[in-house]
C-alpha atoms as a PDB file:
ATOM      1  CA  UNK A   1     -90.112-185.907  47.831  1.00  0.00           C
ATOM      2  CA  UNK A   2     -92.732-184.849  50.265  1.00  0.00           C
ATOM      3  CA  UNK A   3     -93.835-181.084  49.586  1.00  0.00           C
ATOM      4  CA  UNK A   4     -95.592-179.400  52.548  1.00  0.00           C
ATOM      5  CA  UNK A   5     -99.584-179.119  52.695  1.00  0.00           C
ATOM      6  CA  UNK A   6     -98.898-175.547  52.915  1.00  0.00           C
ATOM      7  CA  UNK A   7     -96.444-175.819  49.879  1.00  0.00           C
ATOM      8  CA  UNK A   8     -98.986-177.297  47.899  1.00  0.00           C
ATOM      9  CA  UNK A   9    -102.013-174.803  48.490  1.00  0.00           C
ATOM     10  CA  UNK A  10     -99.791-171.703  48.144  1.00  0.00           C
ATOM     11  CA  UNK A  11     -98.946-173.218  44.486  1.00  0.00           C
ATOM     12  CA  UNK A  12    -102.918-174.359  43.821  1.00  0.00           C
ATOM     13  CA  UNK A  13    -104.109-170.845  44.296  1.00  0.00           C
ATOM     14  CA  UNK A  14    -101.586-168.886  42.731  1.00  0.00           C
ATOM     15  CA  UNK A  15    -102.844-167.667  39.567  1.00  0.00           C
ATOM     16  CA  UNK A  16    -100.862-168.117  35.879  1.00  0.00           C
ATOM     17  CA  UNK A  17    -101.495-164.317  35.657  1.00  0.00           C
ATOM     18  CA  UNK A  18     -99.126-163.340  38.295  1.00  0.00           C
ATOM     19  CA  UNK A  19     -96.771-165.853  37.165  1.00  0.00           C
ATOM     20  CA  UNK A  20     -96.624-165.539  33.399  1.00  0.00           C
ATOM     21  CA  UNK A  21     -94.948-162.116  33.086  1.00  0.00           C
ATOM     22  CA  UNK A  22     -91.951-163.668  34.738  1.00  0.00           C
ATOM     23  CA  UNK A  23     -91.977-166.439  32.522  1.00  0.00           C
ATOM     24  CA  UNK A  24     -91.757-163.593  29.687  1.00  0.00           C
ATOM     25  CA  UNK A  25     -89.348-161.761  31.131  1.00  0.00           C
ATOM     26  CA  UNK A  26     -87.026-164.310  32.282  1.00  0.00           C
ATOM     27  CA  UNK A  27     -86.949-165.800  28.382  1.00  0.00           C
ATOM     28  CA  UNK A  28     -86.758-162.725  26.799  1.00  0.00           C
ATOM     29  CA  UNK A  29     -83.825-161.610  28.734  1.00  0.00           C
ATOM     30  CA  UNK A  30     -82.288-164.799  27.459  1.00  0.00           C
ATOM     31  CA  UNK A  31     -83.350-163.652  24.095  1.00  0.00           C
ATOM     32  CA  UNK A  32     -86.173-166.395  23.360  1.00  0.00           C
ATOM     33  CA  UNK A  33     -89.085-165.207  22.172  1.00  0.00           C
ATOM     34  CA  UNK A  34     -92.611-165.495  23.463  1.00  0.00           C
ATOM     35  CA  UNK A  35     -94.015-167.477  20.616  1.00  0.00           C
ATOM     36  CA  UNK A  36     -91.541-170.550  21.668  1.00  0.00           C
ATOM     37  CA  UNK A  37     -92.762-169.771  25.505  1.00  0.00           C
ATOM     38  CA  UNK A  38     -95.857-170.469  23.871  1.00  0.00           C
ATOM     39  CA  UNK A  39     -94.550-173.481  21.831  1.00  0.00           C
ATOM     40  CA  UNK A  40     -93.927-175.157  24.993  1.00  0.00           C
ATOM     41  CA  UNK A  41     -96.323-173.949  27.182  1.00  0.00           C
ATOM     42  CA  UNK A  42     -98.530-175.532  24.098  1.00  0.00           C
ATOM     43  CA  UNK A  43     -96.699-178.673  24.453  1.00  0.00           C
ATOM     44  CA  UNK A  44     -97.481-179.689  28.028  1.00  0.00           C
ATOM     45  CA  UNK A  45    -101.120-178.203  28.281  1.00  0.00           C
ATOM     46  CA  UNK A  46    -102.368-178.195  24.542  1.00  0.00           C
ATOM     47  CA  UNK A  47    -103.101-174.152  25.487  1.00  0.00           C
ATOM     48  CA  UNK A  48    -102.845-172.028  22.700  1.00  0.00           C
ATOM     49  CA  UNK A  49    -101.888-168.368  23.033  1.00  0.00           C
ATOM     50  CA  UNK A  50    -105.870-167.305  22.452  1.00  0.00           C
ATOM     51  CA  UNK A  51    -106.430-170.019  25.644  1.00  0.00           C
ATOM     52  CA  UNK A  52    -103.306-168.520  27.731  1.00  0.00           C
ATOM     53  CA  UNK A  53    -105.003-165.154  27.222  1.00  0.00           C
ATOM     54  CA  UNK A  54    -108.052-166.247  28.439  1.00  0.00           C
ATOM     55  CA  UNK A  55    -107.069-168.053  31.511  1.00  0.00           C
ATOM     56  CA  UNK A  56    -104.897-164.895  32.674  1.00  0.00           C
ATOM     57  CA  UNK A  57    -107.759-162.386  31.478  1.00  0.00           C
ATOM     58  CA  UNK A  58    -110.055-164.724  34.224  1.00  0.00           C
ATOM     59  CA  UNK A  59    -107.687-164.307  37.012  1.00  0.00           C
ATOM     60  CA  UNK A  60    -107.209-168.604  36.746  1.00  0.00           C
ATOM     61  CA  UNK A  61    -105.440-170.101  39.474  1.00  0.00           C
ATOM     62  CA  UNK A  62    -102.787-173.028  38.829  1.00  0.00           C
ATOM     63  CA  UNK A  63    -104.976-175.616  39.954  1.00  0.00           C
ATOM     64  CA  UNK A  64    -108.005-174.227  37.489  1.00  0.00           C
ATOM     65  CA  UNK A  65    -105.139-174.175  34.539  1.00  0.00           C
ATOM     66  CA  UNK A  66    -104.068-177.693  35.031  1.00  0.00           C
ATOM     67  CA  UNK A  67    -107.719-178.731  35.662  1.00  0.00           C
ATOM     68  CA  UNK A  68    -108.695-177.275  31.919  1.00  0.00           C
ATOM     69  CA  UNK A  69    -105.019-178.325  30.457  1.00  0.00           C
ATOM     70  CA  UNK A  70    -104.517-181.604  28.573  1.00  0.00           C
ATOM     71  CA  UNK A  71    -101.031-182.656  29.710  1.00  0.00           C
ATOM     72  CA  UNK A  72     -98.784-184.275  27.709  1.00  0.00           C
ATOM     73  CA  UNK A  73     -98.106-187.716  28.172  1.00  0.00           C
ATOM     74  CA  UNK A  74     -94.696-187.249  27.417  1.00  0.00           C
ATOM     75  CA  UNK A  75     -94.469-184.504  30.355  1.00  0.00           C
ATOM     76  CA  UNK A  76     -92.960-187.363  32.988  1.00  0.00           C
ATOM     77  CA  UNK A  77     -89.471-187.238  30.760  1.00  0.00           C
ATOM     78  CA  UNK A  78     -89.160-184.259  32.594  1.00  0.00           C
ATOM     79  CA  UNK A  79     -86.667-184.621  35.341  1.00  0.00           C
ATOM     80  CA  UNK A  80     -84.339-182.637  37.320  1.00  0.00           C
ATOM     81  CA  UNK A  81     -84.569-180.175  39.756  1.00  0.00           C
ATOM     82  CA  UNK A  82     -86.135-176.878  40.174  1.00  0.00           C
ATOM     83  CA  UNK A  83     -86.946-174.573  43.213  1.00  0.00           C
ATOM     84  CA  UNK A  84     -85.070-177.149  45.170  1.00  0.00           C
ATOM     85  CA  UNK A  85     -86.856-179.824  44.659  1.00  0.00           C
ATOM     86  CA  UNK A  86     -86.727-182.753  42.124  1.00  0.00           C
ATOM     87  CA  UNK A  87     -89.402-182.996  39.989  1.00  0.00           C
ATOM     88  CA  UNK A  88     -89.880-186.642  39.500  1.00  0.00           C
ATOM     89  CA  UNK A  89     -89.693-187.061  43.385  1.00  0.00           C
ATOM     90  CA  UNK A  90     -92.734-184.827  43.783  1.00  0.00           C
ATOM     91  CA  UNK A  91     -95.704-186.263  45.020  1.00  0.00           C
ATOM     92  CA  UNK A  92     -98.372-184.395  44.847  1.00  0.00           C
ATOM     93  CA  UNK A  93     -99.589-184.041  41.068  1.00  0.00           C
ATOM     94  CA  UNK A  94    -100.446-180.761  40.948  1.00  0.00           C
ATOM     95  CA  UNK A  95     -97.373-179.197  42.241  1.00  0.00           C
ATOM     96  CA  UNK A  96     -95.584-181.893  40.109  1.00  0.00           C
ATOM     97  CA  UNK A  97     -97.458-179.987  37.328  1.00  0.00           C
ATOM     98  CA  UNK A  98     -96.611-176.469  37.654  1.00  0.00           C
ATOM     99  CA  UNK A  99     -93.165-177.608  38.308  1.00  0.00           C
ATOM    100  CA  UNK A 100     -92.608-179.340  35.260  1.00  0.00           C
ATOM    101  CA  UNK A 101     -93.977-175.424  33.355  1.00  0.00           C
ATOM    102  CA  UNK A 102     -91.407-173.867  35.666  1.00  0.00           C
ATOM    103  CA  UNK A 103     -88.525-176.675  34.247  1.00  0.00           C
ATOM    104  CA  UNK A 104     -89.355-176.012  30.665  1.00  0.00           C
ATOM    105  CA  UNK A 105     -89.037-172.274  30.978  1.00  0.00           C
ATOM    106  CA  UNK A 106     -86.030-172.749  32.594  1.00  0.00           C
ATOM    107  CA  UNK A 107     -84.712-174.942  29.822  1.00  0.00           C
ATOM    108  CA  UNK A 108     -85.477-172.465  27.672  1.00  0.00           C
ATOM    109  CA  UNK A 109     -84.530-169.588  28.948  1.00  0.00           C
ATOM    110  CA  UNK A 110     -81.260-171.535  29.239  1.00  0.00           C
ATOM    111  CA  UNK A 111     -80.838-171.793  25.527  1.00  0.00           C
ATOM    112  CA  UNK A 112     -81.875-175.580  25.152  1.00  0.00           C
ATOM    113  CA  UNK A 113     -82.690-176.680  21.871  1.00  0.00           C
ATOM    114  CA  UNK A 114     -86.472-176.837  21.138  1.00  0.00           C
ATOM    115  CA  UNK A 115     -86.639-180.325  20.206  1.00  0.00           C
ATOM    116  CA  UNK A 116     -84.889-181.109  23.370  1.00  0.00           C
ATOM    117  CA  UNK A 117     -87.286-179.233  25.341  1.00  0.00           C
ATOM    118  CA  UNK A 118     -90.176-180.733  23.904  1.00  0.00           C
ATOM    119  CA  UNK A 119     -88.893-184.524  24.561  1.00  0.00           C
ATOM    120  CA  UNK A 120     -89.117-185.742  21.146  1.00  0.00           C
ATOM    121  CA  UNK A 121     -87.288-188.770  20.146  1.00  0.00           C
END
């Protein structure tokens, strides 16, 4: 699926500061914690909660998180769709990225079982 060039920037220079509260917010209301937000923000970047304070204490944009990140192999077992569009018909990596955060949070906000979140066999 074809994402607009405008699409695509507006995600690259949002920053994970601006985004991460609602991450927080929409888990906790779900009541899941923010250490498993951090389990599986872990999981697809490697980030760990001293790296995720960092990156939001520097203001770091999406594409400057997913530039430092070290994204799970595993990450293209996420499918489905999110924000309307369906993640493994995205083409443009980045957004493909950010989408698959914004699918896990989802998940768990939703109540899915860790070890289904994290794709392990």
């Amino acid at each position: 699926m074809k994402t607009t060039k405008d699409h695509d920037e507006r995600i690259a220079k949002m920053t994970f500061a601006s985004v991460y509260p609602h991450y927080v917010a929409k888990i906790e209301k779900k009541g899941r914690t923010k250490e498993e937000l951090h389990q599986v923000i872990a999981w697809l970047t490697g980030f760990n909660a001293k790296d995720l304070q960092r990156l939001i204490k520097n203001g770091s944009t999406f594409e400057q998180f997913f530039s430092e990140a070290n994204v799970n192999p595993d990450a293209s077992l996420i499918t489905g769709s999110i924000c309307g569009y369906r993640i493994e018909e995205i083409e443009t990596l980045l957004t493909k990225q950010v989408r698959y955060l914004d699918k896990l949070v989802d998940e768990l906000a939703k109540g899915r079982k860790m070890e289904k979140i994290l794709r392990s066999p």
